[in-house]
N, C-alpha and C. Protein backbone atom coordinates (compact mmCIF):
# COMPACT_ATOMS: atom_id res chain seq x y z
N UNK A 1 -4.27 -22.70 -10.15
CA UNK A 1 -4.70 -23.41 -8.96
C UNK A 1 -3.51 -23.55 -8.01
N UNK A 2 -3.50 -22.69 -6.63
CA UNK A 2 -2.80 -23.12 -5.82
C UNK A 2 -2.08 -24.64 -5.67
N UNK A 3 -0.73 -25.14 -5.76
CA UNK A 3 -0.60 -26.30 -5.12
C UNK A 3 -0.49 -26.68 -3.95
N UNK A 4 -1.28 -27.77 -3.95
CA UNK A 4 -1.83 -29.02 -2.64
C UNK A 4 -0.72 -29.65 -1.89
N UNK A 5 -0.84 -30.00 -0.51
CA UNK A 5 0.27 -30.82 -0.38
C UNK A 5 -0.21 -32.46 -1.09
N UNK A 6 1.42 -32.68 -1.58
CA UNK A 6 1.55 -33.80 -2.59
C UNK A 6 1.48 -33.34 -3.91
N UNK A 7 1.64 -32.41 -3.95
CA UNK A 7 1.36 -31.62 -5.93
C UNK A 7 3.12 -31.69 -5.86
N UNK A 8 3.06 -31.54 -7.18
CA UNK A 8 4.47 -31.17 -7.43
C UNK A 8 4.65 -29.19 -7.95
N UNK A 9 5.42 -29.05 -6.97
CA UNK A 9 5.69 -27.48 -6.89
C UNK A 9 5.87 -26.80 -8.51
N UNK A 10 5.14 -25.48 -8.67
CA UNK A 10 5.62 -25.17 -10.24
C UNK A 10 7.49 -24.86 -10.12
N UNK A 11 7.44 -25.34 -11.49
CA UNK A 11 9.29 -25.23 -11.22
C UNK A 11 9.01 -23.78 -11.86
N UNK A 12 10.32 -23.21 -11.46
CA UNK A 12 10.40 -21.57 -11.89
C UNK A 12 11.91 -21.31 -11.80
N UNK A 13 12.35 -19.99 -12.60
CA UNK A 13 14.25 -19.87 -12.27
C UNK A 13 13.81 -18.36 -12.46
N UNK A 14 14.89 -18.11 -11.27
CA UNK A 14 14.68 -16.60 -11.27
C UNK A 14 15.97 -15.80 -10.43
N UNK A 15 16.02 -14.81 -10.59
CA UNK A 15 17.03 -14.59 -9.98
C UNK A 15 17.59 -14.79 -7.90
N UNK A 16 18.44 -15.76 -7.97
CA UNK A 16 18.22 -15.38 -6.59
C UNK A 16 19.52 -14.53 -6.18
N UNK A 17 19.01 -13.94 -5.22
CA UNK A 17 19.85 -12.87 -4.28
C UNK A 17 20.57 -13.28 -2.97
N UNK A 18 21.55 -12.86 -3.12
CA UNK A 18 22.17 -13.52 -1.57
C UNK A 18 22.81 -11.96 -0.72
N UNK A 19 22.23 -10.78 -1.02
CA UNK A 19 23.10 -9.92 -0.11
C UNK A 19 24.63 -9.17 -1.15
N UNK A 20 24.82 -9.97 -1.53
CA UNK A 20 26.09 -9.53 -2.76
C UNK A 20 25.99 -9.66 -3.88
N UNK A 21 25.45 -11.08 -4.28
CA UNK A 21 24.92 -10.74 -6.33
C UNK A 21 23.90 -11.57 -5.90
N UNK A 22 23.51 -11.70 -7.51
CA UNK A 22 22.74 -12.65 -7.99
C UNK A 22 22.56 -12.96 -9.17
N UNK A 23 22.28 -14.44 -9.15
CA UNK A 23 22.29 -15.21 -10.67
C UNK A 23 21.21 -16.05 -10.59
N UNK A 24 20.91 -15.98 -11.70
CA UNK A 24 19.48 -16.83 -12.36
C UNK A 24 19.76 -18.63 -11.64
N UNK A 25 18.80 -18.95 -11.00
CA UNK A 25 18.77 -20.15 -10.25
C UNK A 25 17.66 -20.81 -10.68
N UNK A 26 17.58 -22.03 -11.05
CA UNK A 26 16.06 -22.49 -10.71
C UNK A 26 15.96 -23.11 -9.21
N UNK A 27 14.20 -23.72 -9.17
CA UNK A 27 13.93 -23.76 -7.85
C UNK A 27 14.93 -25.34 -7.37
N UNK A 28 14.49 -26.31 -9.23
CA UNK A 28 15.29 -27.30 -8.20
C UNK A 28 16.46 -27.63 -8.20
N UNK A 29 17.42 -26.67 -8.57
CA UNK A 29 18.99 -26.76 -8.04
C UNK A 29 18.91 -25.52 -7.05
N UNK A 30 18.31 -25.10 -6.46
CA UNK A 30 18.25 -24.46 -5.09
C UNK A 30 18.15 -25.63 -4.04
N UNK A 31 17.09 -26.72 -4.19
CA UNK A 31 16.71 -27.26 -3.35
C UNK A 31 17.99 -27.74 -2.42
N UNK A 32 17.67 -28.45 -1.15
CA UNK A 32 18.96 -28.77 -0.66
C UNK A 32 18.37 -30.61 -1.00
N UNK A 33 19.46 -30.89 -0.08
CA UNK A 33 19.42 -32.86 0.17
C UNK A 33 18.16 -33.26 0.32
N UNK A 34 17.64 -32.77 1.60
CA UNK A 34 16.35 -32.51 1.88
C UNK A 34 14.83 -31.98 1.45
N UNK A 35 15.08 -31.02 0.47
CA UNK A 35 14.27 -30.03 0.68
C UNK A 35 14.77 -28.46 0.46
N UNK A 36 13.49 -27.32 0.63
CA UNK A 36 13.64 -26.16 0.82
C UNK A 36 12.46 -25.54 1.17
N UNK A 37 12.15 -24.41 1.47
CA UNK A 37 11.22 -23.62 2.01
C UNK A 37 11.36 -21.92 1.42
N UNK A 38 10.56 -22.19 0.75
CA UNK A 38 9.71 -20.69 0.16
C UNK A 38 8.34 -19.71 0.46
N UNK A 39 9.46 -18.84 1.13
CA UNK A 39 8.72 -17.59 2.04
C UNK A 39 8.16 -16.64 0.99
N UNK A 40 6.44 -16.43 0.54
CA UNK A 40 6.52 -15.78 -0.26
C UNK A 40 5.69 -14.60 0.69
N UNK A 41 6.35 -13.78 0.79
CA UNK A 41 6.29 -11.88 1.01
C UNK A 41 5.94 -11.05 -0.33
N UNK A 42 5.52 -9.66 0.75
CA UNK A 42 5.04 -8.37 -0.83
C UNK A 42 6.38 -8.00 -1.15
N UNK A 43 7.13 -6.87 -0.55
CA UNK A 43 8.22 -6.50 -0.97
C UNK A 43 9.42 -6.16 0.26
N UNK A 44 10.43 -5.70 -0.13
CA UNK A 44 11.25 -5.86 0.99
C UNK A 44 11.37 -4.61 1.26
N UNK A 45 11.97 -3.77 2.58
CA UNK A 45 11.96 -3.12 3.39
C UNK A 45 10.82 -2.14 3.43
N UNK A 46 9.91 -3.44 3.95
CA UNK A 46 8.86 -2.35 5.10
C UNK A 46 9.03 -3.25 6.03
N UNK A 47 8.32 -2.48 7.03
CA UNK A 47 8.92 -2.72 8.50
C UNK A 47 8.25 -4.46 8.80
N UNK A 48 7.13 -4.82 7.82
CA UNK A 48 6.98 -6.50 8.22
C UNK A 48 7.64 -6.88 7.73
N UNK A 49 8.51 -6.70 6.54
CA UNK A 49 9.45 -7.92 5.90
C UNK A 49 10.60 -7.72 6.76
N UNK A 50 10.95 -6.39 7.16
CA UNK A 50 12.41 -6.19 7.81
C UNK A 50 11.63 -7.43 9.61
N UNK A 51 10.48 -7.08 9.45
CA UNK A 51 10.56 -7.72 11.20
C UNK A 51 10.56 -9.23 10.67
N UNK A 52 9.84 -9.90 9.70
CA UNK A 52 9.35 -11.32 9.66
C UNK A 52 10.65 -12.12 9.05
N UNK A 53 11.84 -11.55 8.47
CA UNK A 53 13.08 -11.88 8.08
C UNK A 53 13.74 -12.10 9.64
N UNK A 54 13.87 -11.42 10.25
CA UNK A 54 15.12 -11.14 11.72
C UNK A 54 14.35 -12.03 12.21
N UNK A 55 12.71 -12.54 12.32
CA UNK A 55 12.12 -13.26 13.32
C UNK A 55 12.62 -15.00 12.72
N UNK A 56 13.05 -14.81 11.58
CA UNK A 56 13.18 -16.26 10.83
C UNK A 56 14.22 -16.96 11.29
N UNK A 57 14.93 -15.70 11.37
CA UNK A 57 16.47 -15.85 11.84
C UNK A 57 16.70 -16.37 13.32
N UNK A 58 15.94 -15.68 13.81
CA UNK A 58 15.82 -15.89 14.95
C UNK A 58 15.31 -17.48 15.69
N UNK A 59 14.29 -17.77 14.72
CA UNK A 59 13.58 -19.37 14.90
C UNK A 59 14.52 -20.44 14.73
N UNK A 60 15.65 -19.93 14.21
CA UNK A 60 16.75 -20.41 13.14
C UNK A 60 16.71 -21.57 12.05
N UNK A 61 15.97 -20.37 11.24
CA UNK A 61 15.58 -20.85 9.86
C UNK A 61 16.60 -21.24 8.87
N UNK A 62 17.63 -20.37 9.52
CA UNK A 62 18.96 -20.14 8.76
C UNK A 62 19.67 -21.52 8.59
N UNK A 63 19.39 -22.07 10.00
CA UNK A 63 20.13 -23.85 10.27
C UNK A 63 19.62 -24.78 9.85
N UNK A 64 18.61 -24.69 9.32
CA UNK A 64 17.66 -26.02 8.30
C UNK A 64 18.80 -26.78 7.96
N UNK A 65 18.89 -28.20 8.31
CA UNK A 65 19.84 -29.33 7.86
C UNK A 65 19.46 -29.44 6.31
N UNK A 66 20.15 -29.00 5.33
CA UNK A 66 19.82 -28.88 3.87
C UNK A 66 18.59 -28.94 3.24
N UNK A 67 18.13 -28.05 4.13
CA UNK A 67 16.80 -27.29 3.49
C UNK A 67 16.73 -26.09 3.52
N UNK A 68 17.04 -25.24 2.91
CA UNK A 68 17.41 -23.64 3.05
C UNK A 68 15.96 -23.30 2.59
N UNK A 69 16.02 -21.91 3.09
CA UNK A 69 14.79 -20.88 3.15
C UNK A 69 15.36 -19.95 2.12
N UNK A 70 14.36 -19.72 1.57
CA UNK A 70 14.33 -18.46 0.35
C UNK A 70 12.89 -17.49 0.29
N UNK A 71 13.18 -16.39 0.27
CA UNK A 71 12.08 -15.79 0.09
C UNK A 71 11.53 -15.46 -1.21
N UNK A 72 10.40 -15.42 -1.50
CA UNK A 72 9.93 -14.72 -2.48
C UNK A 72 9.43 -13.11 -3.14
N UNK A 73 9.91 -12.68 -3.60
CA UNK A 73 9.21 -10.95 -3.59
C UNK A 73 9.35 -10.22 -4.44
N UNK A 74 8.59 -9.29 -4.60
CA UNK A 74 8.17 -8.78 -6.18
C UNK A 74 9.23 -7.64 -6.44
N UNK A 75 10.60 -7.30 -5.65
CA UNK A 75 11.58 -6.16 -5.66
C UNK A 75 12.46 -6.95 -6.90
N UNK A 76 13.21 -6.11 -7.17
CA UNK A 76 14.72 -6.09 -7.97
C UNK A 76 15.60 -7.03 -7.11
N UNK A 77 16.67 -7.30 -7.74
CA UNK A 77 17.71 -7.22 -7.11
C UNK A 77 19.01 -7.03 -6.23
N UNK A 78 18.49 -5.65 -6.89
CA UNK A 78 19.87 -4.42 -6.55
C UNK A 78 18.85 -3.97 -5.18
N UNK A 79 17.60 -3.73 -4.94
CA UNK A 79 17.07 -3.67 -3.71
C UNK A 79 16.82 -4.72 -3.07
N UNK A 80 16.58 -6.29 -3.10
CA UNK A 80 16.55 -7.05 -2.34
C UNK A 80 18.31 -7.07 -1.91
N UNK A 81 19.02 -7.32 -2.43
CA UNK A 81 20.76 -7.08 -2.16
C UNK A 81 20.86 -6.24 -0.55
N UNK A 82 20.35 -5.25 -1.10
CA UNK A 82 20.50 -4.04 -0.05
C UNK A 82 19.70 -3.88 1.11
N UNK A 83 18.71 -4.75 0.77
CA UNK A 83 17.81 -4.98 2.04
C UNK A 83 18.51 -6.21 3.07
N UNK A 84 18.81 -7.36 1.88
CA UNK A 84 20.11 -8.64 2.86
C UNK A 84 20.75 -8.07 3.85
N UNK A 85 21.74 -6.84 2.99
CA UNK A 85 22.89 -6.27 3.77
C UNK A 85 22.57 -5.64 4.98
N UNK A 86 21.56 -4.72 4.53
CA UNK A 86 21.08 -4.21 5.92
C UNK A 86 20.53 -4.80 7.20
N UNK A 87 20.20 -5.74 6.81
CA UNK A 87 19.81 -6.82 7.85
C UNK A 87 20.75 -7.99 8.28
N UNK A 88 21.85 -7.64 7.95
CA UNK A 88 22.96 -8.54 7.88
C UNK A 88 22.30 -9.88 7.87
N UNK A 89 21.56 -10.48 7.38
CA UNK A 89 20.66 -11.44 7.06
C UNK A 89 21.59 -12.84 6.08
N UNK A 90 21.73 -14.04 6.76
CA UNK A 90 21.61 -15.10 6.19
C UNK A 90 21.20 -16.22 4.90
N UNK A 91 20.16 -15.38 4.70
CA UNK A 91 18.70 -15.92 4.08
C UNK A 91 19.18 -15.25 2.55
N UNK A 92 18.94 -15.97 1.24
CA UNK A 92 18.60 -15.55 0.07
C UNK A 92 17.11 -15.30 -0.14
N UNK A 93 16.91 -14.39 -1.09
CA UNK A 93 16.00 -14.09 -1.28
C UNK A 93 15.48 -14.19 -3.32
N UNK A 94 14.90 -14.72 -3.77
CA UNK A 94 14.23 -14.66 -5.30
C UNK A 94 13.76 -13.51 -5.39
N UNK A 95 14.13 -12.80 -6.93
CA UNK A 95 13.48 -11.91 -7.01
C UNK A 95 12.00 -12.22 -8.45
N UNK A 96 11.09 -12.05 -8.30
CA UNK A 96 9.89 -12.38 -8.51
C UNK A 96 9.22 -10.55 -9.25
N UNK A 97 10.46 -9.95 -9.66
CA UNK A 97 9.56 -8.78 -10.50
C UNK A 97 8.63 -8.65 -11.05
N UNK A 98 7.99 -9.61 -12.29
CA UNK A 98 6.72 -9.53 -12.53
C UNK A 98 5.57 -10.32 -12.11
N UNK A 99 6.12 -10.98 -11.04
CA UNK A 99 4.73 -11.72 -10.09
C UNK A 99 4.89 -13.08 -10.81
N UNK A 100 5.68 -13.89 -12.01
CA UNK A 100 5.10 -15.11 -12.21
C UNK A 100 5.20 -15.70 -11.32
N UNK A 101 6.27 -16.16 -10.28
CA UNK A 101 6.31 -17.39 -9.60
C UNK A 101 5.37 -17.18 -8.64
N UNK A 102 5.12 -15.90 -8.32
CA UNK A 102 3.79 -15.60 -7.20
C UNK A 102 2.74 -16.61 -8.17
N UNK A 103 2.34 -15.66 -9.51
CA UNK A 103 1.32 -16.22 -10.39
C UNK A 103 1.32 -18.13 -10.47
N UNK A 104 2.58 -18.65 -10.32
CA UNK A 104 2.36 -19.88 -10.47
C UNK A 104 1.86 -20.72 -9.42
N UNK A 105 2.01 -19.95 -8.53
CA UNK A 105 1.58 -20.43 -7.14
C UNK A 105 0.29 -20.22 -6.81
N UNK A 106 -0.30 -19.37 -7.57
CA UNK A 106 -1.73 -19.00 -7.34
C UNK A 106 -2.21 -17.97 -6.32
N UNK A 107 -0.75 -17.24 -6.07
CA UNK A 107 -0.88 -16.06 -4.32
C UNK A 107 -0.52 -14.62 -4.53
N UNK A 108 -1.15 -14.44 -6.23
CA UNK A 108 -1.12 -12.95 -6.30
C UNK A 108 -2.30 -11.68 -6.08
N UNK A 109 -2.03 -11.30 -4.98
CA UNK A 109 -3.22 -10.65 -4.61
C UNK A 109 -3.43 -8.96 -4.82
N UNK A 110 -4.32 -8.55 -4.91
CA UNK A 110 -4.39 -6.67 -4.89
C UNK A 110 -4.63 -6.14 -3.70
N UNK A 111 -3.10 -5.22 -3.63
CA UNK A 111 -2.82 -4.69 -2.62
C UNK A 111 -4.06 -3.56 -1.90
N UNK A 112 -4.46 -3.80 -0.53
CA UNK A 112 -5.52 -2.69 -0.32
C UNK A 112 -4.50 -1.32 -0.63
N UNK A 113 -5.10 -0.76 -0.76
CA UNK A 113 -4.92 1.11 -0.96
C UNK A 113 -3.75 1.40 -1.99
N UNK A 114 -3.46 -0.05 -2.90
CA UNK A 114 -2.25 0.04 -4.12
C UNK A 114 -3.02 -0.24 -5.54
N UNK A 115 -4.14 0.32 -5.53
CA UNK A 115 -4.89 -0.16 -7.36
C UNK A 115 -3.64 -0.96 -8.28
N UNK A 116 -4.19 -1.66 -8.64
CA UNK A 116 -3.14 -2.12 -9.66
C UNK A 116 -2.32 -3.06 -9.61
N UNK A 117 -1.94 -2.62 -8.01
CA UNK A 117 -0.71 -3.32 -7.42
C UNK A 117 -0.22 -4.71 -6.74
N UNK A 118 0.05 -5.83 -7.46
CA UNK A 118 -0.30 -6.97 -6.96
C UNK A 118 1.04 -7.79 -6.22
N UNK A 119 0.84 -8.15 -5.26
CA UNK A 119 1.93 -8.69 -4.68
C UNK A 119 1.08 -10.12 -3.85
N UNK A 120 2.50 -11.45 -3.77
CA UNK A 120 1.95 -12.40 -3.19
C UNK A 120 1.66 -12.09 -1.82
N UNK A 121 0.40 -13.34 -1.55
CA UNK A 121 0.39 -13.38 -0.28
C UNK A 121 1.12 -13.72 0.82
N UNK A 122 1.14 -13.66 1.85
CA UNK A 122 1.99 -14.65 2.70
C UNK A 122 1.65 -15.73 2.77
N UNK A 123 2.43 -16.28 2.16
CA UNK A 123 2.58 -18.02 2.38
C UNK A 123 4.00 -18.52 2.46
N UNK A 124 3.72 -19.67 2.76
CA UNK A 124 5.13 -20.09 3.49
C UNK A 124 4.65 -22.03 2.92
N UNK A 125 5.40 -22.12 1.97
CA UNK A 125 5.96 -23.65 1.21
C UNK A 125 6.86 -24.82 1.57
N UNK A 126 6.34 -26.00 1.86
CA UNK A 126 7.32 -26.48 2.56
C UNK A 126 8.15 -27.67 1.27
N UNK A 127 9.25 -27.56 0.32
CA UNK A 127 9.00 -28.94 -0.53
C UNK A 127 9.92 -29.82 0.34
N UNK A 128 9.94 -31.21 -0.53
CA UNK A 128 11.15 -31.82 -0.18
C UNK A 128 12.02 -32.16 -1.64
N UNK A 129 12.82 -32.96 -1.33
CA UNK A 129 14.09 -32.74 -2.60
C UNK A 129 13.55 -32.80 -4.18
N UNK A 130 12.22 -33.58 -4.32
CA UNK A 130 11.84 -33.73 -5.26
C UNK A 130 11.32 -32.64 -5.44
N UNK A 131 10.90 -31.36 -5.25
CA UNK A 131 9.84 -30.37 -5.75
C UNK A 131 8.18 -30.63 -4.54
N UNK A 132 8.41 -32.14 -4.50
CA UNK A 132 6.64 -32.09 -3.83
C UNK A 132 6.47 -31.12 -2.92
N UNK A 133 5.18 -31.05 -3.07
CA UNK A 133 4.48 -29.61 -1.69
C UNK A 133 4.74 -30.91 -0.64
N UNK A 134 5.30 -30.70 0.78
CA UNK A 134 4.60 -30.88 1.92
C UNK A 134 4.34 -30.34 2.93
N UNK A 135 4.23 -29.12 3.01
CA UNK A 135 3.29 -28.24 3.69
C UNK A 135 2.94 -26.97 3.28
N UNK A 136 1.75 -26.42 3.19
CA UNK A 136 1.58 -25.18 2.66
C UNK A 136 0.81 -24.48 4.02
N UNK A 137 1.15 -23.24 4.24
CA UNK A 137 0.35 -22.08 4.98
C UNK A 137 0.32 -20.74 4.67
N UNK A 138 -1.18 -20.07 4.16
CA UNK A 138 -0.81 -18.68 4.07
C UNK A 138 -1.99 -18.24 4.55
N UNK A 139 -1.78 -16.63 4.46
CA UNK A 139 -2.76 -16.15 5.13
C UNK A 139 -2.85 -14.62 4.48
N UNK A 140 -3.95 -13.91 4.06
CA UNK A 140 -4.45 -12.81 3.77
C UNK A 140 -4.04 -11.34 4.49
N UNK A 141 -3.31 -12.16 6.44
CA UNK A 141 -2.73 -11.08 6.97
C UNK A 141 -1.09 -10.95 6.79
N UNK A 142 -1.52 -9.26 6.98
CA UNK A 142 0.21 -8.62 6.47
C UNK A 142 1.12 -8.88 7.99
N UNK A 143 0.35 -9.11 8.92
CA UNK A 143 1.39 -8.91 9.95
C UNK A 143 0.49 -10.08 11.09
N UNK A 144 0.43 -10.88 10.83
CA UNK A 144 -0.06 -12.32 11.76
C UNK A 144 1.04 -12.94 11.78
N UNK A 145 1.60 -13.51 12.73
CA UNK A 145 3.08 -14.52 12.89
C UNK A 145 2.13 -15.54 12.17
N UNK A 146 4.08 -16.61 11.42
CA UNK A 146 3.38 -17.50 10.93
C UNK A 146 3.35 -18.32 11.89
N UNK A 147 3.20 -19.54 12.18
CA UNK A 147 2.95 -20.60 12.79
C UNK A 147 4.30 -21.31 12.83
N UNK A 148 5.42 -20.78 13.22
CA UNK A 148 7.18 -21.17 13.11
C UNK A 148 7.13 -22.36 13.62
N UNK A 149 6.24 -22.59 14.63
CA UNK A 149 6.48 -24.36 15.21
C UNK A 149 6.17 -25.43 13.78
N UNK A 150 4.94 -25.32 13.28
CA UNK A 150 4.09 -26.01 12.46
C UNK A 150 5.16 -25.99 11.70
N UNK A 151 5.70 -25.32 10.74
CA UNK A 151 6.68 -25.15 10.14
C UNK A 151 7.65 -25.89 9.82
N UNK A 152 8.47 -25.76 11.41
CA UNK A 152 9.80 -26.43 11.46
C UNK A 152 9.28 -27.98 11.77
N UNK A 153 7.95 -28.31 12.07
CA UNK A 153 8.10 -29.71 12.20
C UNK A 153 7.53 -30.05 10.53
N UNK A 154 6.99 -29.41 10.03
CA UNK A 154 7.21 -30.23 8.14
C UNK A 154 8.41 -30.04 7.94
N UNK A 155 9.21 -29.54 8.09
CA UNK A 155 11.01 -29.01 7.83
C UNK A 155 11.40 -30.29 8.60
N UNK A 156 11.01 -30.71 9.48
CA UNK A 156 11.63 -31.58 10.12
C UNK A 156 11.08 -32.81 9.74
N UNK A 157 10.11 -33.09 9.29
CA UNK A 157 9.72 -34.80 8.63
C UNK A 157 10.09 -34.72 6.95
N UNK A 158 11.08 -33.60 6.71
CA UNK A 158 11.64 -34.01 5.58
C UNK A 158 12.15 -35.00 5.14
């Protein structure tokens, strides 16, 4: 079952990626003072993750007063790494290889024209320091902007 806002987020540890390594993290020593925000995406470098990353950046997702953004996505490591770099990108990213933390979230979907192939949806998690949900938004489309205002104001009544 998807969590609600006011649920408490599934805890999960997984590897996160920053562009240069990565080491096994859980979600809530990621969290910041505040909070954090988990971007969950299919995989990294196609041209929506390369555009919906630079657009994050751009909103400046990057400056969250200790609430950092992390993405979610079903790649490796050694390719989320290389996707950071190339995007000279800010942002860590989780790597989510066999779909659980997608699975815990309830946003693993089958890819059209990928049999088999399951990757989360887009959604976008808002917690605060404790783990609680307070805002959730996703959506079924691969390339719909999210709603960056809506967003930054749950980011902002952290």
């Amino acid at each position: 079952m998807r969590p609600a806002i006011g649920d408490a987020a599934p805890a999960f540890e997984a590897l996160l990626c920053d562009g240069e390594t990565f080491r096994s993290r859980s979600l809530a020593s990621a969290l910041g003072e505040r909070g954090g925000v988990l971007v969950f995406d299919g995989f990294v470098f196609s041209a929506i993750a390369q555009n919906w990353w630079t657009r994050y950046e751009a909103y400046g997702w990057d400056a969250f007063d200790e609430a950092p953004v992390y993405g979610v996505v079903r790649d490796g490591p050694y390719s989320i790494n290389e996707f950071l770099r190339r995007l000279d990108s800010p942002f860590s990213i989780f790597s989510d290889l066999n779909g659980d933390v997608a699975a815990a979230y309830d946003l693993l979907v089958e890819r059209d024209g990928m049999a088999g192939t399951e990757t989360p949806r887009r959604a976008v998690v808002v917690l605060d320091s404790e783990a609680t949900v307070r805002h959730v938004w996703e959506t079924d489309e691969w390339i719909s902007p999210v709603p960056h205002e809506e967003i930054e104001a749950a980011v902002g009544g952290l």
